[in-house]
PDB file of N, CA and C in Angstrom:
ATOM      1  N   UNK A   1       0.833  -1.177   0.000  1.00  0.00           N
ATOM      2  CA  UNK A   1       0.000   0.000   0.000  1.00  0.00           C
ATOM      3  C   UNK A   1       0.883   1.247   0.000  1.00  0.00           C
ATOM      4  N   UNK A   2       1.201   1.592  -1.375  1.00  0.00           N
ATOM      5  CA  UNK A   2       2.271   2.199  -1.502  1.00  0.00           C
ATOM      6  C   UNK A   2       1.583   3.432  -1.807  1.00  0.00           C
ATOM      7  N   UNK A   3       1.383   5.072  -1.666  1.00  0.00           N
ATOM      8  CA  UNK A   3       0.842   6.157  -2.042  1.00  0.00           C
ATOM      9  C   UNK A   3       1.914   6.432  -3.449  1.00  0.00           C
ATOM     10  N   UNK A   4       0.970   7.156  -4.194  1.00  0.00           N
ATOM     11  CA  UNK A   4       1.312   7.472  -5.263  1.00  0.00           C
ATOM     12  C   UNK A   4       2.303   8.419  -5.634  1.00  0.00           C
ATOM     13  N   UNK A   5       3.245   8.432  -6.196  1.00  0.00           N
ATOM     14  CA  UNK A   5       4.400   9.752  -6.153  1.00  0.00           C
ATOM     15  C   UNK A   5       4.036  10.853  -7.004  1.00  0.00           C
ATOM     16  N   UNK A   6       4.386  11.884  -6.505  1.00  0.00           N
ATOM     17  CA  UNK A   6       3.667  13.285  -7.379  1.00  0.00           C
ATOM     18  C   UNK A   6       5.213  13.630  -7.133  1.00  0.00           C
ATOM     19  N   UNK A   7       5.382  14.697  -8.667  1.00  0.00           N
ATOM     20  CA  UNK A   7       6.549  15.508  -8.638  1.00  0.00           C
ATOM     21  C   UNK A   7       5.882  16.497  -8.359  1.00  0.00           C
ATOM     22  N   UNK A   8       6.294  17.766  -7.415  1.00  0.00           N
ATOM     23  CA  UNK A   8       5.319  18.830  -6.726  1.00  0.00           C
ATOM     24  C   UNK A   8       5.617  19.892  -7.314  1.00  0.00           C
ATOM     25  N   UNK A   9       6.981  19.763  -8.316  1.00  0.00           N
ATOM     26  CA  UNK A   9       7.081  20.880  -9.689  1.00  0.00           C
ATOM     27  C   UNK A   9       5.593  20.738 -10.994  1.00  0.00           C
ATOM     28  N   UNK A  10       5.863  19.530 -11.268  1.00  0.00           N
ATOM     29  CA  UNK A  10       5.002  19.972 -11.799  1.00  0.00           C
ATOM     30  C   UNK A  10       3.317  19.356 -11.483  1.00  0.00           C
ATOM     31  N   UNK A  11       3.286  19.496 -10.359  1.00  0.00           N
ATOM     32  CA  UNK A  11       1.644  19.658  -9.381  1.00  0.00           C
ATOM     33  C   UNK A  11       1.783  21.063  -9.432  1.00  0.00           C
ATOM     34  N   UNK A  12       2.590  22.003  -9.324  1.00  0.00           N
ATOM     35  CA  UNK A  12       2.212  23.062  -9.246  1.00  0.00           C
ATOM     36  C   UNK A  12       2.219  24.069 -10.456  1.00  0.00           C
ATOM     37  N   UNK A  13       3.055  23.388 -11.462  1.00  0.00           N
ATOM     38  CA  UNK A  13       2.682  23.530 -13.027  1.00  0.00           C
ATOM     39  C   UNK A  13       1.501  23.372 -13.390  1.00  0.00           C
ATOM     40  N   UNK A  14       0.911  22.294 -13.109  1.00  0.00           N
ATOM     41  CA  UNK A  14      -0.242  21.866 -13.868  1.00  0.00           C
ATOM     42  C   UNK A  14      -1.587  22.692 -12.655  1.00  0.00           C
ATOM     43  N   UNK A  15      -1.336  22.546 -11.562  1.00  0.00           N
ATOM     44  CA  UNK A  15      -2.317  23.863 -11.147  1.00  0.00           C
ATOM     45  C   UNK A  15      -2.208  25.319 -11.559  1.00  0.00           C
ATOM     46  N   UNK A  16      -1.321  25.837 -11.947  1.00  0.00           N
ATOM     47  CA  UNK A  16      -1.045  27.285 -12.182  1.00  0.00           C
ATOM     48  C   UNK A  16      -1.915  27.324 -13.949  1.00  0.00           C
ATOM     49  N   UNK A  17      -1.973  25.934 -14.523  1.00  0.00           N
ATOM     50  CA  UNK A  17      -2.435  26.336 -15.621  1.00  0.00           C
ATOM     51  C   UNK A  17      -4.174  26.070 -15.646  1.00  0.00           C
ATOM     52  N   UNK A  18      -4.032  25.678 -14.633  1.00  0.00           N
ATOM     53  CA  UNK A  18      -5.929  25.109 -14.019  1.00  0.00           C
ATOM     54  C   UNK A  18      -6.232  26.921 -13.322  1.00  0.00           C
ATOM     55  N   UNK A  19      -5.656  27.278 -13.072  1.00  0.00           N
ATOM     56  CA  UNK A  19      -6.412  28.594 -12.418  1.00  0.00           C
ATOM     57  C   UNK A  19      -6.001  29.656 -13.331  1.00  0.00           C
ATOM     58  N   UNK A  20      -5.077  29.296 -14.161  1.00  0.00           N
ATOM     59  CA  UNK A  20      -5.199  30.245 -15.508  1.00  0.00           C
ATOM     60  C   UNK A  20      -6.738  30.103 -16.567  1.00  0.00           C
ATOM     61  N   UNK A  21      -6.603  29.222 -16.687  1.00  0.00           N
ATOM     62  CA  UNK A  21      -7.938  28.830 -17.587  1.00  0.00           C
ATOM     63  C   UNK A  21      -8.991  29.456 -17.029  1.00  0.00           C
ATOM     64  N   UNK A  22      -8.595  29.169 -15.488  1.00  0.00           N
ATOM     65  CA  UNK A  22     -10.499  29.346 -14.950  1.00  0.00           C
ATOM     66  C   UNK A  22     -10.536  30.969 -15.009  1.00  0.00           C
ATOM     67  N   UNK A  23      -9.091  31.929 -14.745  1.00  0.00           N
ATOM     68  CA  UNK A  23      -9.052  32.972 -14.929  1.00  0.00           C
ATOM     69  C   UNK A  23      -9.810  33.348 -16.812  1.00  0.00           C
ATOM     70  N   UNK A  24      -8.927  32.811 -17.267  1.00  0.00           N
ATOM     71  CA  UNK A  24      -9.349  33.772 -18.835  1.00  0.00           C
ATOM     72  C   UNK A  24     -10.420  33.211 -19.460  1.00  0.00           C
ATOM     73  N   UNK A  25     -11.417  32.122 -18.575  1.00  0.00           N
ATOM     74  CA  UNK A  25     -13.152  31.670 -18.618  1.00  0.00           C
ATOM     75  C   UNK A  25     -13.947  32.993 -18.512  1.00  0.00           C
ATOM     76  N   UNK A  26     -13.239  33.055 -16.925  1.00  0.00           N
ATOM     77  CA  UNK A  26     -13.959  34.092 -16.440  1.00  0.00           C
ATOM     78  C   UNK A  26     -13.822  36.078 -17.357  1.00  0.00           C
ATOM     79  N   UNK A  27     -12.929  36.250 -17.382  1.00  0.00           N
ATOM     80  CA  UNK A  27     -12.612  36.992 -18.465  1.00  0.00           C
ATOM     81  C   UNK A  27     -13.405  36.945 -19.818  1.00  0.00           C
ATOM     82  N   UNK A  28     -13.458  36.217 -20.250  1.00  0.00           N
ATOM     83  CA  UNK A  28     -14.182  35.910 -21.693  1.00  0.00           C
ATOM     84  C   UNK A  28     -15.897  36.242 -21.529  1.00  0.00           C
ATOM     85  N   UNK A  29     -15.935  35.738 -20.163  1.00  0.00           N
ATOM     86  CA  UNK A  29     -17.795  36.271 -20.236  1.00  0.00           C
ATOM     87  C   UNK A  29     -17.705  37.655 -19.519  1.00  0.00           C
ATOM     88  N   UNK A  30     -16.716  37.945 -19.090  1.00  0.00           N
ATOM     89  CA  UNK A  30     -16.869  39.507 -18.750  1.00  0.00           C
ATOM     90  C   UNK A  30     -16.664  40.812 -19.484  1.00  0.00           C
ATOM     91  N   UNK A  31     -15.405  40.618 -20.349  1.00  0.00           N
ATOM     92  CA  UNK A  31     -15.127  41.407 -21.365  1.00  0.00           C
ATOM     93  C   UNK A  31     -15.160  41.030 -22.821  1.00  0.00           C
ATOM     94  N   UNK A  32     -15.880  39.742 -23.218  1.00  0.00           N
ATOM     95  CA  UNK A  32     -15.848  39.145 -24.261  1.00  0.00           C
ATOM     96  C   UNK A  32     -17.210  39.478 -25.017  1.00  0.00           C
ATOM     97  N   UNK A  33     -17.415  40.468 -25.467  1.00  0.00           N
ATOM     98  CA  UNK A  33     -18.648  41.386 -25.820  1.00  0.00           C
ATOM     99  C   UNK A  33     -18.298  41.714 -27.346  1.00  0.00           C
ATOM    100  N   UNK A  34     -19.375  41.528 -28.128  1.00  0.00           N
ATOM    101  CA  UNK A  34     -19.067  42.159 -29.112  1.00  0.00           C
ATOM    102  C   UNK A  34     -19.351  43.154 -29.604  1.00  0.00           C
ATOM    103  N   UNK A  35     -18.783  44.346 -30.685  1.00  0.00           N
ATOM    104  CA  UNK A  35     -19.469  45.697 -30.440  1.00  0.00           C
ATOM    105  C   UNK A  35     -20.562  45.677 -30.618  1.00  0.00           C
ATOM    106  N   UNK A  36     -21.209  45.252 -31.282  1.00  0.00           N
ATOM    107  CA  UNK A  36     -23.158  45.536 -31.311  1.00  0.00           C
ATOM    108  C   UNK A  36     -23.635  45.370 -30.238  1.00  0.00           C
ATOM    109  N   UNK A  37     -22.664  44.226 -29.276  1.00  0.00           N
ATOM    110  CA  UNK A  37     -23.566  44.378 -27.800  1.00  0.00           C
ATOM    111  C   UNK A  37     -23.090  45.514 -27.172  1.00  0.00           C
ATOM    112  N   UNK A  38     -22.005  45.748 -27.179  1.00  0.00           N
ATOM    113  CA  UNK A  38     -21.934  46.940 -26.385  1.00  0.00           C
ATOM    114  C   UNK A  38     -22.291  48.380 -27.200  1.00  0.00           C
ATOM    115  N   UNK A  39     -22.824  48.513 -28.446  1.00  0.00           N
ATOM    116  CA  UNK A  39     -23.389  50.028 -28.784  1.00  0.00           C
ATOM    117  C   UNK A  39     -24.760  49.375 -27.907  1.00  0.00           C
ATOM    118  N   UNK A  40     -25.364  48.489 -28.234  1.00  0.00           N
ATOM    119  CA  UNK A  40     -26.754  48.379 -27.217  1.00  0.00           C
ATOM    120  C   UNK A  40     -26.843  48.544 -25.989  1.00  0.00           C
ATOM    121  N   UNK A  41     -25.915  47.947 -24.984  1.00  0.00           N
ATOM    122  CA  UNK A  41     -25.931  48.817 -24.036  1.00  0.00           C
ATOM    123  C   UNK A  41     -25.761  50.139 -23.390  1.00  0.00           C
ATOM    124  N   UNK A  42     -25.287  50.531 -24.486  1.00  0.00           N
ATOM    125  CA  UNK A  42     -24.752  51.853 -23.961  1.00  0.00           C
ATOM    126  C   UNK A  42     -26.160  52.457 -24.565  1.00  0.00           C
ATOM    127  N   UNK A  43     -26.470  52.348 -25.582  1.00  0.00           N
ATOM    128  CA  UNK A  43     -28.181  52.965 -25.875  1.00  0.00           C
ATOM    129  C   UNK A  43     -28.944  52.800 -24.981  1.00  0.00           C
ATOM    130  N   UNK A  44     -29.020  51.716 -24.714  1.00  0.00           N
ATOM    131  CA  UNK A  44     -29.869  51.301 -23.357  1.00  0.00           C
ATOM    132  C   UNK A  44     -29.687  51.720 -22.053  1.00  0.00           C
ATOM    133  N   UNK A  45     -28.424  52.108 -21.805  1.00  0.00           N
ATOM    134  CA  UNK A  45     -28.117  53.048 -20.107  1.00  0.00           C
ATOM    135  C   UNK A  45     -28.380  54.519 -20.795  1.00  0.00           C
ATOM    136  N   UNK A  46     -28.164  55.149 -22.072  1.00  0.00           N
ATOM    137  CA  UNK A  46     -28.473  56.308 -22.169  1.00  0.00           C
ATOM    138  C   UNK A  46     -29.871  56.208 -22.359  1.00  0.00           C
ATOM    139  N   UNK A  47     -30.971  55.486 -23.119  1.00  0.00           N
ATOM    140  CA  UNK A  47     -32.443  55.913 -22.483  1.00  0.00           C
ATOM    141  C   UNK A  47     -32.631  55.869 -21.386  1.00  0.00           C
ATOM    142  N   UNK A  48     -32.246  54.911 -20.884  1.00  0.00           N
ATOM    143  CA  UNK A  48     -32.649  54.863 -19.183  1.00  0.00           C
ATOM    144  C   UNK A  48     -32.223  56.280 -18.695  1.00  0.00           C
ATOM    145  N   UNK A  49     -31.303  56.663 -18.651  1.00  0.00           N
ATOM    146  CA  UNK A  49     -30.823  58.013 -17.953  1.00  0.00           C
ATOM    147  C   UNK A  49     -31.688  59.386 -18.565  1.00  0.00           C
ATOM    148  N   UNK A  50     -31.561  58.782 -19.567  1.00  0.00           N
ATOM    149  CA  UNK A  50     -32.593  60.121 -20.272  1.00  0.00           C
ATOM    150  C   UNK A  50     -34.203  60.502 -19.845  1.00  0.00           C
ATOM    151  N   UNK A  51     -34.324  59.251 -19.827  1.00  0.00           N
ATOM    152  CA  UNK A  51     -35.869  58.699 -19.073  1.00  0.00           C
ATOM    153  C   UNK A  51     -36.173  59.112 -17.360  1.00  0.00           C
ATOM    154  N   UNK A  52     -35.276  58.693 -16.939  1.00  0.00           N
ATOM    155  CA  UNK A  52     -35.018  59.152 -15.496  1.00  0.00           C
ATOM    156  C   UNK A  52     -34.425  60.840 -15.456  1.00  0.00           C
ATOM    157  N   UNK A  53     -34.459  61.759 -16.285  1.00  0.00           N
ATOM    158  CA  UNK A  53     -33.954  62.609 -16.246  1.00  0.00           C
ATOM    159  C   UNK A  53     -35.502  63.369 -16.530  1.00  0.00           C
ATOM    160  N   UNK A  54     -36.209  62.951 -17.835  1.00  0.00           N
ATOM    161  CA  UNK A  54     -37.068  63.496 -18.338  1.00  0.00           C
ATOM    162  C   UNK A  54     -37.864  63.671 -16.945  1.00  0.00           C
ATOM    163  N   UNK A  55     -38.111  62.839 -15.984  1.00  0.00           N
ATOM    164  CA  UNK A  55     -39.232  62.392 -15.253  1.00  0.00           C
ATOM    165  C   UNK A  55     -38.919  63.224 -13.890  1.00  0.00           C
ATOM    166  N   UNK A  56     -37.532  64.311 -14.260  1.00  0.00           N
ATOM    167  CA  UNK A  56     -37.134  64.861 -12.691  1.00  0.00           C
ATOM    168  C   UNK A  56     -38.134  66.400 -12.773  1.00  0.00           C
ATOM    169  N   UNK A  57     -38.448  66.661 -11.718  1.00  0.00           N
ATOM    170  CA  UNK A  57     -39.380  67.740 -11.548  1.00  0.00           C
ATOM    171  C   UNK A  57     -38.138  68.667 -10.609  1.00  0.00           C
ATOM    172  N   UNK A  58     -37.882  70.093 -11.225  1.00  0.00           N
ATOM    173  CA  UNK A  58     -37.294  70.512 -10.566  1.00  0.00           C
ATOM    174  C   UNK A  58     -38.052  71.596  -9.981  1.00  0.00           C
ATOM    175  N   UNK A  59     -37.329  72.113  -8.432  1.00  0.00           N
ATOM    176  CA  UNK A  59     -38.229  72.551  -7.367  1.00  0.00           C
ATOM    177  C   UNK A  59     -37.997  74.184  -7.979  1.00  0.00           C
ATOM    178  N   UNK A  60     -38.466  74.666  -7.629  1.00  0.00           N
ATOM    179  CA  UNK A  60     -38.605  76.375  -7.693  1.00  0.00           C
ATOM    180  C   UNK A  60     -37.225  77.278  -6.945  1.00  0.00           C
ATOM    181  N   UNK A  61     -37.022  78.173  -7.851  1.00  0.00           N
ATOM    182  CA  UNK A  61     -35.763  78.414  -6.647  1.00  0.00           C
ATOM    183  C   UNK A  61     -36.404  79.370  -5.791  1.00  0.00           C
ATOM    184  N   UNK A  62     -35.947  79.442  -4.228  1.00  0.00           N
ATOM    185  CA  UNK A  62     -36.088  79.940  -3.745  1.00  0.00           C
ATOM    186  C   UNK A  62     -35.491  81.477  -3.070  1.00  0.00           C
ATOM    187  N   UNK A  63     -34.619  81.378  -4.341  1.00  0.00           N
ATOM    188  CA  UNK A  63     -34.017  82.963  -3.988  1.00  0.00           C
ATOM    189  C   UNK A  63     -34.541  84.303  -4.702  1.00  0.00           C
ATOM    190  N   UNK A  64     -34.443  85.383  -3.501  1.00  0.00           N
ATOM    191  CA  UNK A  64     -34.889  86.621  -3.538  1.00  0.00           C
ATOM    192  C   UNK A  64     -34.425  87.878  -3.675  1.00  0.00           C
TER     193      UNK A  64
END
Protein backbone atom coordinates (compact mmCIF):
# COMPACT_ATOMS: atom_id res chain seq x y z
CA UNK A 1 0.00 0.00 0.00
CA UNK A 2 2.27 2.20 -1.50
CA UNK A 3 0.84 6.16 -2.04
CA UNK A 4 1.31 7.47 -5.26
CA UNK A 5 4.40 9.75 -6.15
CA UNK A 6 3.67 13.29 -7.38
CA UNK A 7 6.55 15.51 -8.64
CA UNK A 8 5.32 18.83 -6.73
CA UNK A 9 7.08 20.88 -9.69
CA UNK A 10 5.00 19.97 -11.80
CA UNK A 11 1.64 19.66 -9.38
CA UNK A 12 2.21 23.06 -9.25
CA UNK A 13 2.68 23.53 -13.03
CA UNK A 14 -0.24 21.87 -13.87
CA UNK A 15 -2.32 23.86 -11.15
CA UNK A 16 -1.04 27.28 -12.18
CA UNK A 17 -2.44 26.34 -15.62
CA UNK A 18 -5.93 25.11 -14.02
CA UNK A 19 -6.41 28.59 -12.42
CA UNK A 20 -5.20 30.24 -15.51
CA UNK A 21 -7.94 28.83 -17.59
CA UNK A 22 -10.50 29.35 -14.95
CA UNK A 23 -9.05 32.97 -14.93
CA UNK A 24 -9.35 33.77 -18.84
CA UNK A 25 -13.15 31.67 -18.62
CA UNK A 26 -13.96 34.09 -16.44
CA UNK A 27 -12.61 36.99 -18.46
CA UNK A 28 -14.18 35.91 -21.69
CA UNK A 29 -17.80 36.27 -20.24
CA UNK A 30 -16.87 39.51 -18.75
CA UNK A 31 -15.13 41.41 -21.37
CA UNK A 32 -15.85 39.14 -24.26
CA UNK A 33 -18.65 41.39 -25.82
CA UNK A 34 -19.07 42.16 -29.11
CA UNK A 35 -19.47 45.70 -30.44
CA UNK A 36 -23.16 45.54 -31.31
CA UNK A 37 -23.57 44.38 -27.80
CA UNK A 38 -21.93 46.94 -26.39
CA UNK A 39 -23.39 50.03 -28.78
CA UNK A 40 -26.75 48.38 -27.22
CA UNK A 41 -25.93 48.82 -24.04
CA UNK A 42 -24.75 51.85 -23.96
CA UNK A 43 -28.18 52.97 -25.88
CA UNK A 44 -29.87 51.30 -23.36
CA UNK A 45 -28.12 53.05 -20.11
CA UNK A 46 -28.47 56.31 -22.17
CA UNK A 47 -32.44 55.91 -22.48
CA UNK A 48 -32.65 54.86 -19.18
CA UNK A 49 -30.82 58.01 -17.95
CA UNK A 50 -32.59 60.12 -20.27
CA UNK A 51 -35.87 58.70 -19.07
CA UNK A 52 -35.02 59.15 -15.50
CA UNK A 53 -33.95 62.61 -16.25
CA UNK A 54 -37.07 63.50 -18.34
CA UNK A 55 -39.23 62.39 -15.25
CA UNK A 56 -37.13 64.86 -12.69
CA UNK A 57 -39.38 67.74 -11.55
CA UNK A 58 -37.29 70.51 -10.57
CA UNK A 59 -38.23 72.55 -7.37
CA UNK A 60 -38.61 76.37 -7.69
CA UNK A 61 -35.76 78.41 -6.65
CA UNK A 62 -36.09 79.94 -3.74
CA UNK A 63 -34.02 82.96 -3.99
CA UNK A 64 -34.89 86.62 -3.54
Amino acid sequence: MTAEIVNLKQFRKQQARSDKEKQAEQNRITFGRTKSEKKLTTTLNDKASKALDDGHIEQPSTDK
